[in-house]
Protein backbone atom coordinates (compact mmCIF):
# COMPACT_ATOMS: atom_id res chain seq x y z
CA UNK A 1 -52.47 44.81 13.18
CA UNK A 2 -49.67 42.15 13.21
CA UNK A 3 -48.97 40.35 9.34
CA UNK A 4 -47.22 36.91 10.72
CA UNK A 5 -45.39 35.34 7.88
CA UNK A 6 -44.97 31.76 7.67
CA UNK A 7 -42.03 29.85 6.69
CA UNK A 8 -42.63 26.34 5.12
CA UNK A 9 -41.17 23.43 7.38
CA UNK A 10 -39.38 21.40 4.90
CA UNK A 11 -37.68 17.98 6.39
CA UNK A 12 -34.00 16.62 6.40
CA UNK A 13 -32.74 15.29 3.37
CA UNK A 14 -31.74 11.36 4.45
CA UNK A 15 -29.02 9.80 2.98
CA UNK A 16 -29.61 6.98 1.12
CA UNK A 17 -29.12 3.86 3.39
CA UNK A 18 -26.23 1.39 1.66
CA UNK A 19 -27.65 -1.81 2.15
CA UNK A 20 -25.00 -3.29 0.64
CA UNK A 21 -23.04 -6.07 2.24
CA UNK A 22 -19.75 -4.79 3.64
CA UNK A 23 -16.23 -6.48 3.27
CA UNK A 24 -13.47 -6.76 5.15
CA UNK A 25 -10.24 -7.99 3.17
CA UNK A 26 -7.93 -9.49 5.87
CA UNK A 27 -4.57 -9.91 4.84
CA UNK A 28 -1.47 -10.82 6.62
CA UNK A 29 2.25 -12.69 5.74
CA UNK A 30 1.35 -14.97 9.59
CA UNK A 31 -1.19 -17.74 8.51
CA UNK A 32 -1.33 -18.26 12.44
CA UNK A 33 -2.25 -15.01 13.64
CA UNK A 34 -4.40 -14.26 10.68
CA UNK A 35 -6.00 -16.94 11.10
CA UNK A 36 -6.50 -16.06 14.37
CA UNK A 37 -7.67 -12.83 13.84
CA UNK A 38 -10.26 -14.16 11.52
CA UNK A 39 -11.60 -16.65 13.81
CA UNK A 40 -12.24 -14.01 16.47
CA UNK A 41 -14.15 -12.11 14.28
CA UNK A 42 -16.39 -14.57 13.14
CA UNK A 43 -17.08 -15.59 17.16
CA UNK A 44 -18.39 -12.16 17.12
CA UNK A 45 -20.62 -12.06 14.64
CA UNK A 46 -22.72 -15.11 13.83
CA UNK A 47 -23.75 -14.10 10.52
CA UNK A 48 -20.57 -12.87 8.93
CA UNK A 49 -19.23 -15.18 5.87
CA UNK A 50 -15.50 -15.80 5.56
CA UNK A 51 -14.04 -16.29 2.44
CA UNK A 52 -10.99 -18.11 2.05
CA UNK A 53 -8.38 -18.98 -0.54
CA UNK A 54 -5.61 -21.61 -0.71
CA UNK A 55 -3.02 -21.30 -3.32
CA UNK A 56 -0.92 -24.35 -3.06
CA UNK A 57 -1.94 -25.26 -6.24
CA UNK A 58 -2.21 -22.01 -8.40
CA UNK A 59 1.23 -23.27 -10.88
CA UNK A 60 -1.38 -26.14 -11.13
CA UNK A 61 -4.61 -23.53 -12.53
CA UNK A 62 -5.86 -25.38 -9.02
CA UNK A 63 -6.86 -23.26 -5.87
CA UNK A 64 -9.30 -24.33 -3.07
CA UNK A 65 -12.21 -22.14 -2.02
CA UNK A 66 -13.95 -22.36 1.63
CA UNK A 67 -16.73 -20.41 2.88
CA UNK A 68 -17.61 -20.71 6.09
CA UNK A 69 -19.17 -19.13 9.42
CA UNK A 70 -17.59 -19.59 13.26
CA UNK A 71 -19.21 -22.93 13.30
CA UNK A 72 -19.94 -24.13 9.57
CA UNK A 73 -18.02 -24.98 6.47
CA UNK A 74 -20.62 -23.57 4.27
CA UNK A 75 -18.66 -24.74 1.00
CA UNK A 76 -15.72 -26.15 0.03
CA UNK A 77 -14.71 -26.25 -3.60
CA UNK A 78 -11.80 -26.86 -6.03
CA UNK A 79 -11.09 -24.52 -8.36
CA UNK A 80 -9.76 -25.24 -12.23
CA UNK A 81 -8.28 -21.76 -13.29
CA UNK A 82 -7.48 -21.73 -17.35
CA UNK A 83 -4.07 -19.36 -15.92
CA UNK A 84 -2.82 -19.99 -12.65
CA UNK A 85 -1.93 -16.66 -11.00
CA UNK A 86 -3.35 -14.46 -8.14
CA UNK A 87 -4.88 -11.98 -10.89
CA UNK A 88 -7.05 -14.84 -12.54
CA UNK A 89 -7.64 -16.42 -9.29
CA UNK A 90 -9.29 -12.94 -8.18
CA UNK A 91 -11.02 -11.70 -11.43
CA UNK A 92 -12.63 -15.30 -12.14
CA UNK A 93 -13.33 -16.44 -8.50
CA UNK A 94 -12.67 -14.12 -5.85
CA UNK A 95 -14.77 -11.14 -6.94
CA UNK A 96 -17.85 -13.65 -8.83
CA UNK A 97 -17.69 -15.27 -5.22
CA UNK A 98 -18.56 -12.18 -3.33
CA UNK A 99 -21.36 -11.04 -5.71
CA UNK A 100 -22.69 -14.48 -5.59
CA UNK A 101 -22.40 -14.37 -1.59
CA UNK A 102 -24.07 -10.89 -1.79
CA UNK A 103 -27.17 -11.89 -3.43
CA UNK A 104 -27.36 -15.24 -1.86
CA UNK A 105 -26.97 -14.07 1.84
CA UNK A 106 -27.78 -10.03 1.80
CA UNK A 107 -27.96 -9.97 5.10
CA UNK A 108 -24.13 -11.08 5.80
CA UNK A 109 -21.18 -8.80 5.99
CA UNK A 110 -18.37 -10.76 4.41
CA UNK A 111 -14.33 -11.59 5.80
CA UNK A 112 -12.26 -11.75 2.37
CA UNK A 113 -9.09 -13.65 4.14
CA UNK A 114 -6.26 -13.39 2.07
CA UNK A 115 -3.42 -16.05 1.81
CA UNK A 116 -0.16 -14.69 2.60
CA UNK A 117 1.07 -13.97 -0.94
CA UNK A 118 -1.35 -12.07 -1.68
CA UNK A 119 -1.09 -8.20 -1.69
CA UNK A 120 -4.50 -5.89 -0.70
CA UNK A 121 -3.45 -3.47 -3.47
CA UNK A 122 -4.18 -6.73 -6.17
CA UNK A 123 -7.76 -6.92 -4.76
CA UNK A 124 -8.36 -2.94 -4.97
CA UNK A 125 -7.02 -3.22 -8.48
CA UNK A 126 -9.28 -6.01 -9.44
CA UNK A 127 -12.24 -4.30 -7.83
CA UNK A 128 -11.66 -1.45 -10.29
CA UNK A 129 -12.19 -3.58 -13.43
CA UNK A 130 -15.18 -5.58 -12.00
CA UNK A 131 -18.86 -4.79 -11.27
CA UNK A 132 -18.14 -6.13 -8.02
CA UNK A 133 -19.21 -3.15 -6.58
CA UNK A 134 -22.58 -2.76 -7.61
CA UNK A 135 -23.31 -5.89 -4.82
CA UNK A 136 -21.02 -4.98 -1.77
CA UNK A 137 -18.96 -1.95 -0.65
CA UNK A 138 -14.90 -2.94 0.86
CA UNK A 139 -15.37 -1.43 4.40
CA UNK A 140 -11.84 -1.48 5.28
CA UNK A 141 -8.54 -3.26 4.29
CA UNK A 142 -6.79 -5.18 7.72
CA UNK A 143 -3.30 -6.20 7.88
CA UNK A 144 -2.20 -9.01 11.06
CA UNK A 145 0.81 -8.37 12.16
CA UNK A 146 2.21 -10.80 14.22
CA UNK A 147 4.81 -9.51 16.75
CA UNK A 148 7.06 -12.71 17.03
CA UNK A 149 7.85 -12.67 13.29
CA UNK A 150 7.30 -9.51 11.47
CA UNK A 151 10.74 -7.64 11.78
CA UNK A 152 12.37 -10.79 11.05
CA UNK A 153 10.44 -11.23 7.59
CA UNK A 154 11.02 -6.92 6.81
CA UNK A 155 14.43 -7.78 7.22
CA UNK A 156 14.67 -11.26 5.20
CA UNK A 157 16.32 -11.10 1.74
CA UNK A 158 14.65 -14.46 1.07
CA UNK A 159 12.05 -14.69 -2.47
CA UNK A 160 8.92 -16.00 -1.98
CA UNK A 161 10.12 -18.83 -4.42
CA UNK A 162 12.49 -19.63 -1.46
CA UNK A 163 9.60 -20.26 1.00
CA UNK A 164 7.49 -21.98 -1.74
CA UNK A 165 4.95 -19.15 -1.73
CA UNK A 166 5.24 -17.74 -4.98
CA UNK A 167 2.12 -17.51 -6.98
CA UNK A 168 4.30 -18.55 -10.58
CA UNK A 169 7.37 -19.58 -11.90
CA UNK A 170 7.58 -15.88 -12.98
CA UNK A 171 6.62 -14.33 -9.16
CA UNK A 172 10.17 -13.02 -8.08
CA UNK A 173 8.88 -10.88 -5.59
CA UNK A 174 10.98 -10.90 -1.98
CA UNK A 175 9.08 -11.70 1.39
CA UNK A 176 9.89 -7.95 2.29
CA UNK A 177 8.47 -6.46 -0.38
CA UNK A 178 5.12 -8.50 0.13
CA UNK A 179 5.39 -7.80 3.72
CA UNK A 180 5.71 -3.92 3.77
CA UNK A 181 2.80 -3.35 0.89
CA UNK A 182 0.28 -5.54 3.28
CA UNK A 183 0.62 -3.03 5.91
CA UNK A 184 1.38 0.08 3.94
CA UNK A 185 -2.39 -0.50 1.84
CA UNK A 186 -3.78 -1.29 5.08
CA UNK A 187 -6.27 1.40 6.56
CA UNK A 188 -6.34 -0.95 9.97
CA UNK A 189 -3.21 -2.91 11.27
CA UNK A 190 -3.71 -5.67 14.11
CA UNK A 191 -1.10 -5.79 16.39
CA UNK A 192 -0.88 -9.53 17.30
CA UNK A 193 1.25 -9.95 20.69
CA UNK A 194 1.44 -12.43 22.64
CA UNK A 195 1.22 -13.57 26.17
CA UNK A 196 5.22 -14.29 25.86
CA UNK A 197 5.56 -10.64 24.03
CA UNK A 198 7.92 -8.34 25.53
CA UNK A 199 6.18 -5.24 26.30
CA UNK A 200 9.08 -3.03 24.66
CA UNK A 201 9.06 -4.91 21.41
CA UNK A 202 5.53 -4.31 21.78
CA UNK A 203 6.08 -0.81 21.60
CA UNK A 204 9.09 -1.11 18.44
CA UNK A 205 6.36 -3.09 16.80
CA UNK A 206 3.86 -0.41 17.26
CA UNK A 207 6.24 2.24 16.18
CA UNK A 208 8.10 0.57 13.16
CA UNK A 209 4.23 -0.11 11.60
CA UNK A 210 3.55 3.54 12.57
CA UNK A 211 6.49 4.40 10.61
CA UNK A 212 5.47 2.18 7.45
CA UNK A 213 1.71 3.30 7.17
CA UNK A 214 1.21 6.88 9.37
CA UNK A 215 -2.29 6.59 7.91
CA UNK A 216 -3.87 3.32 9.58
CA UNK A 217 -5.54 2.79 12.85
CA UNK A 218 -3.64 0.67 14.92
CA UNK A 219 -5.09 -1.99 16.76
CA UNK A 220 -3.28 -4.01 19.46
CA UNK A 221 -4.74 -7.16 20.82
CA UNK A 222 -2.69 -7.18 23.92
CA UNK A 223 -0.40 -9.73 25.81
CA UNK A 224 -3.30 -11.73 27.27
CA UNK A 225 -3.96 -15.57 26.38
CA UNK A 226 -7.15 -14.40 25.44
CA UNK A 227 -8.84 -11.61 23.30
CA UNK A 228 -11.74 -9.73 23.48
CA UNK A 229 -13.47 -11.03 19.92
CA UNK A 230 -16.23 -8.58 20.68
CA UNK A 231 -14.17 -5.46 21.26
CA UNK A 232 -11.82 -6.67 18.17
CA UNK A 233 -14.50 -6.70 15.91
CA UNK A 234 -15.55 -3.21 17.35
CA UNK A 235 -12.33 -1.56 16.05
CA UNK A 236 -11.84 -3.36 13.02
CA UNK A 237 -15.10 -4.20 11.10
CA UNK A 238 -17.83 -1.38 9.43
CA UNK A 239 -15.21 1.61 10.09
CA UNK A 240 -15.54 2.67 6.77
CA UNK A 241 -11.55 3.64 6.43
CA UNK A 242 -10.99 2.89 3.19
CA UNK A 243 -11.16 5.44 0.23
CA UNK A 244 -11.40 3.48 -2.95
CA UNK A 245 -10.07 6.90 -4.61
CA UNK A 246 -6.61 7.13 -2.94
CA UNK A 247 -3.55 6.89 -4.94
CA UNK A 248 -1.12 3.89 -5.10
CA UNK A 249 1.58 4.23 -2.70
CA UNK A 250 4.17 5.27 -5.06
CA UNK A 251 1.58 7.67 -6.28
CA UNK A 252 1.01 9.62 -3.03
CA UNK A 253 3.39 12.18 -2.97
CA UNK A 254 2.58 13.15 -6.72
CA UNK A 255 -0.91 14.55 -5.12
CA UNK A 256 1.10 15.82 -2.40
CA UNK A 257 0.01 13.39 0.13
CA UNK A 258 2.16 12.06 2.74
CA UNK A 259 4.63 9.36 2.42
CA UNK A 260 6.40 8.92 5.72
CA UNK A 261 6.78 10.41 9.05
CA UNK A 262 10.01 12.56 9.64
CA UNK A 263 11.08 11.13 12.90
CA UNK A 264 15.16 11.11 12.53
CA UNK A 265 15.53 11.12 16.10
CA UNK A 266 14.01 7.80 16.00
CA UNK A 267 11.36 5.93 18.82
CA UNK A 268 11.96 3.00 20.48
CA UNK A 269 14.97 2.64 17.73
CA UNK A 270 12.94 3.10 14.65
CA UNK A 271 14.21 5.88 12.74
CA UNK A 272 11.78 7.11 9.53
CA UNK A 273 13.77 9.86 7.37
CA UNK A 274 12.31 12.39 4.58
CA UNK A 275 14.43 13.93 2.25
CA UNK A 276 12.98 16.97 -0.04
CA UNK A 277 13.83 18.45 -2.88
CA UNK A 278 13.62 20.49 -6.12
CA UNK A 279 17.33 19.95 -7.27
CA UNK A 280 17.86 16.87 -9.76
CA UNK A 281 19.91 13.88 -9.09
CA UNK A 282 23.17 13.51 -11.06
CA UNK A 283 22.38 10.31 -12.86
CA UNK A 284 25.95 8.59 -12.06
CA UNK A 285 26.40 9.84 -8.90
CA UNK A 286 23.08 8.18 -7.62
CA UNK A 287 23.46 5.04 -9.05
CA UNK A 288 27.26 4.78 -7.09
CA UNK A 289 25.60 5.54 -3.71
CA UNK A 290 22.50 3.41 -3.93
CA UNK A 291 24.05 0.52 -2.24
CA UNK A 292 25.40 2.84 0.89
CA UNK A 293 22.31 4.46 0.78
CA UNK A 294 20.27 1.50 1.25
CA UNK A 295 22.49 -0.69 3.40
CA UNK A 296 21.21 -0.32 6.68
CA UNK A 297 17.59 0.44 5.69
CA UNK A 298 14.54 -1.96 6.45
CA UNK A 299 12.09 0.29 3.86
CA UNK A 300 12.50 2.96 1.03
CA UNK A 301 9.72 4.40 -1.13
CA UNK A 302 9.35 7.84 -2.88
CA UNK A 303 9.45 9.83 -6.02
CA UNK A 304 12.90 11.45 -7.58
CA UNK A 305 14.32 12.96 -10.66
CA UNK A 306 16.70 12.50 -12.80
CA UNK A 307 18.77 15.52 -14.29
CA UNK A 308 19.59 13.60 -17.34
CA UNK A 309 16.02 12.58 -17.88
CA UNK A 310 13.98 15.85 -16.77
CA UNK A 311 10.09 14.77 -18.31
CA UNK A 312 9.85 11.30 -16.05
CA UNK A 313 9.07 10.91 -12.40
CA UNK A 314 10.55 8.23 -11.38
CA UNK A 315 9.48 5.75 -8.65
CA UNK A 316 11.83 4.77 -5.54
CA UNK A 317 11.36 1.59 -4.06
CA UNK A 318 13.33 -0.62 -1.78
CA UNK A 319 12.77 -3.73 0.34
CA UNK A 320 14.43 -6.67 1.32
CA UNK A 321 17.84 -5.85 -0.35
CA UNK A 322 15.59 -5.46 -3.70
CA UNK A 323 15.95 -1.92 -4.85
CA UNK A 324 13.70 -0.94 -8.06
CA UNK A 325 12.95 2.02 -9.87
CA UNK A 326 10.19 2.77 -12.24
CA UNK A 327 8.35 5.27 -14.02
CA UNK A 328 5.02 7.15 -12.92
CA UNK A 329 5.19 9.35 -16.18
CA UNK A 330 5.32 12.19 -17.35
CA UNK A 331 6.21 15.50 -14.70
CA UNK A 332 3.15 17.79 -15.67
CA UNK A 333 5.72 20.45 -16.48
CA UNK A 334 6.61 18.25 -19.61
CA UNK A 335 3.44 18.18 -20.39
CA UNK A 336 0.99 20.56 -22.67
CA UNK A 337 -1.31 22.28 -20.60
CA UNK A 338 -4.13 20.52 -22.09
CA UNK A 339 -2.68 16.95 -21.14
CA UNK A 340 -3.13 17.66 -17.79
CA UNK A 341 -6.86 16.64 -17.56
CA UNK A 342 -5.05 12.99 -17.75
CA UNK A 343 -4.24 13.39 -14.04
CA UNK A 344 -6.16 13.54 -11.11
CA UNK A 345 -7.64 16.89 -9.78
CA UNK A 346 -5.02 15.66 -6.63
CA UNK A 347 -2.66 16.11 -8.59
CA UNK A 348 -3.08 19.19 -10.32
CA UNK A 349 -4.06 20.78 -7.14
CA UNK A 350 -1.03 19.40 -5.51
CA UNK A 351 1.11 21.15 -8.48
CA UNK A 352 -0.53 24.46 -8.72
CA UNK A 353 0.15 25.06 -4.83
CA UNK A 354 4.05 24.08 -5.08
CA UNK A 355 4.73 25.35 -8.51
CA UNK A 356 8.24 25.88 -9.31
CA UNK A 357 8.75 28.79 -11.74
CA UNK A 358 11.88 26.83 -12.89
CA UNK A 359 11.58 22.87 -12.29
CA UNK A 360 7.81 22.83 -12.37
CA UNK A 361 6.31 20.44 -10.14
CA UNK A 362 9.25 18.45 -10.31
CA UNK A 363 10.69 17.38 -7.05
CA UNK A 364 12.44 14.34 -5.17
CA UNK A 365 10.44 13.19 -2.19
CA UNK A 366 12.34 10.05 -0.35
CA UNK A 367 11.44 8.27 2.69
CA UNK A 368 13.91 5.98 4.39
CA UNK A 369 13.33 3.87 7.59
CA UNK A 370 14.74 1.82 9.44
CA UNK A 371 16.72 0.72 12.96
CA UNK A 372 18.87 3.60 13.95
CA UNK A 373 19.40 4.89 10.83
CA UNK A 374 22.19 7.80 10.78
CA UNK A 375 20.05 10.53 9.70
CA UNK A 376 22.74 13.55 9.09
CA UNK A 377 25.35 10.54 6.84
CA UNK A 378 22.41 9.24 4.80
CA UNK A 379 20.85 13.52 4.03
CA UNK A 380 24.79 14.21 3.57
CA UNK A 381 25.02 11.13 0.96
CA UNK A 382 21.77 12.19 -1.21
CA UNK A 383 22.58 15.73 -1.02
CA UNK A 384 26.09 14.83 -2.84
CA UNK A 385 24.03 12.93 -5.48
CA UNK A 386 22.54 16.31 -6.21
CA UNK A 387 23.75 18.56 -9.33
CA UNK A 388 26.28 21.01 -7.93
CA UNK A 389 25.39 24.86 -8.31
CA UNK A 390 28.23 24.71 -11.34
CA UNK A 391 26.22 21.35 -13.07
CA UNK A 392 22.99 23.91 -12.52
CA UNK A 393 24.26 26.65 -14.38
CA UNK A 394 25.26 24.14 -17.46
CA UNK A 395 21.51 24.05 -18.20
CA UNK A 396 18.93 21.51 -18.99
CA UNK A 397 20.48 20.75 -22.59
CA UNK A 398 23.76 19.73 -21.02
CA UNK A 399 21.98 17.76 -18.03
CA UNK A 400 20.89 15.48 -20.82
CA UNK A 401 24.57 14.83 -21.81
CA UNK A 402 25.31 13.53 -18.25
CA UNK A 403 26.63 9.83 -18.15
CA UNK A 404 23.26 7.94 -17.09
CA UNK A 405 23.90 4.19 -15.98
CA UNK A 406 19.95 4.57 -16.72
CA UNK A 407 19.67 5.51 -19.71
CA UNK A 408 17.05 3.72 -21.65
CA UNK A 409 15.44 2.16 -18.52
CA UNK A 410 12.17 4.35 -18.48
CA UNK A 411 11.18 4.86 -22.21
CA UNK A 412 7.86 7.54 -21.82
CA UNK A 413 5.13 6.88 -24.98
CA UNK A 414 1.97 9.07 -25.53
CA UNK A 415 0.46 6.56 -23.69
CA UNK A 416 2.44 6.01 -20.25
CA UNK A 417 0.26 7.13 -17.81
CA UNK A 418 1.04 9.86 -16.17
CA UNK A 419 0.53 8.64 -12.27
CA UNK A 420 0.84 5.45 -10.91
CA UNK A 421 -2.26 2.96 -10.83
């Protein structure tokens, strides 16, 4: 006699469907061709809702809302704002709007269009404060780049205050700077040619915004009079790209992420550079070769240390002749073991695997790019801002002594933060 067992048939566990409406945020420094980009978009698909924001009267507390579909203005309101500046603008009308929109219209995907002042990052940021997310889910971040006037506006030492664009007396941020963090947040960049384009700057275009953001899809539209709204809208909307629990830029490295591609050699003349190290910068010695070092460079972003100041990581960041550096903390090996639980598990991870037994998880992580940048001058020029093996053996106590044109620039408190938002 046989026994036959039998084995239960138990069905698949389905995900929950998200029902929730899904946003684009379109951003862009070309009104033109991101206004472009937005129009194809909403050709192919009736029922998607752009939202759009003018600014021209934010010093005012006044900015202009429009809603709208391909073929109808759907509303069309001024705003009174009691502060006029992008962050009140978003938390008290950008993020109500798209709730509101959610409920109203659930069965619209909604086109966030940004104006051209206005970094992606500030909408993530808001987004994190807001309940905003209980009503729609941000799909994917797009950045329009628009070949005929993109390297020109990387390379411009203008303020947006020059071009009339800045959001308040107070907004000193360059064109360059504004330019560079709508493509590096982006997880989708548009490449907008046109029919006049010529292929090889098509190509530097493609591999200069490679350069920037390694981590977006790129997306070109071609060098036809006409584009394909349906196959656009195919690549770009309901990817599902973005991860709402990445680091900031300046944060990546930190959870040992990548910041740049290493391509010294350069392609089509764009030449990305990443300098590594454990060894601490001599304080003076950096500050004299920060104008060489950035003279011929479109971009620079990273994380270094300072010798003198051993319990900070310190933030590199340059961009339209505006250089900056700022703190991200505290280097976990200045920490107590139990204030570690402050940082993501990223970053912890990130530490344990690259411990040093004597600097920690401190290290200098720099990426330059730029037009035929000289790769062995500019790694010869950092490397001589490095402590020599003599300035080593002097020990951490005398690195403090060192003469520090920064001293007193990044005071640390028990409650700095100890990565950057």
């Amino acid at each position: 006699m046989v026994s036959v067992s039998t084995v239960p048939i138990t069905s698949a566990v389905t995900a929950p469907v998200d029902r929730r409406p899904a946003v684009t945020v379109l951003s862009g420094f070309s009104p033109s061709a991101v206004q472009a980009a937005a129009s194809a978009l909403l050709v192919a698909d009736p029922e998607l809702l752009a939202i759009r924001h003018d600014l021209t009267g934010i010093r005012d507390g006044l900015v202009s809302r429009t809603v709208l579909t391909a073929t109808t203005v759907l509303e069309h309101t001024l705003v009174e704002l009691l502060h006029g500046c992008v962050s009140c603008t978003l938390r008290e009308d950008v993020l109500p709007t798209l709730i509101r929109l959610a409920h109203e219209r659930p069965g619209s995907d909604l086109l966030l269009v940004l104006p051209p002042a206005v970094e992606p990052e500030a909408v993530a940021a808001a987004c994190e404060h807001s309940p905003v997310g209980e009503s729609v889910r941000f799909d994917s971040y797009v950045t329009v780049v628009d070949a005929d006037t993109f390297l020109d506006d990387l390379a411009s030492a203008d303020d947006l205050s020059d071009r009339n664009l800045h959001a308040a007396d107070d907004d000193h941020r360059a064109v360059a700077e504004v330019v560079v963090h709508q493509v590096e947040f982006s997880d989708t960049v548009i490449l907008w040619t046109h029919p006049d384009t010529d292929p090889l700057e098509s190509e530097r275009l493609s591999a200069l915004v490679h350069r920037l953001a390694p981590w977006s899809a790129q997306v070109p539209t071609g060098n036809s009079d006409r584009v394909d709204c349906t196959a656009l809208a195919a690549r770009v909307r309901r990817t599902g790209r973005h991860d709402p629990t990445r680091p900031g830029l300046l944060g990546r490295a930190l959870e040992g992420r990548q910041i740049a591609v290493h391509d010294p050699d350069g392609d089509h003349g764009v030449t990305s550079i990443v300098f590594r190290t454990r060894r601490p910068f001599h304080p003076q010695r950096l500050n004299e070769a920060l104008e060489e070092l950035t003279e011929n460079t479109l971009r620079g972003r990273g994380q270094l240390w300072l010798a003198s100041q051993p319990d900070t990581a310190l933030a590199f960041e340059f961009a339209g002749g505006g250089l900056s550096l700022g703190t991200l903390g505290y280097w976990l090996a200045a920490l107590p073991a139990e204030r570690w639980t402050e940082t993501s598990d990223e970053r912890r991870l990130a530490a344990d695997l690259d411990w040093d037994p004597y600097y920690g998880d401190r290290r200098t992580v720099l990426a330059l790019i730029g037009l035929h940048l000289d790769h062995h001058a500019l790694t010869g020029l950092l490397r001589s801002c490095l402590l020599t093996d003599a300035e080593l053996a002097d020990g951490s106590d005398a690195w403090r002594d060192l003469p520090d044109p920064f001293a007193g620039c990044f005071p640390l408190t028990d409650d700095t933060t100890t990565e950057e938002n």
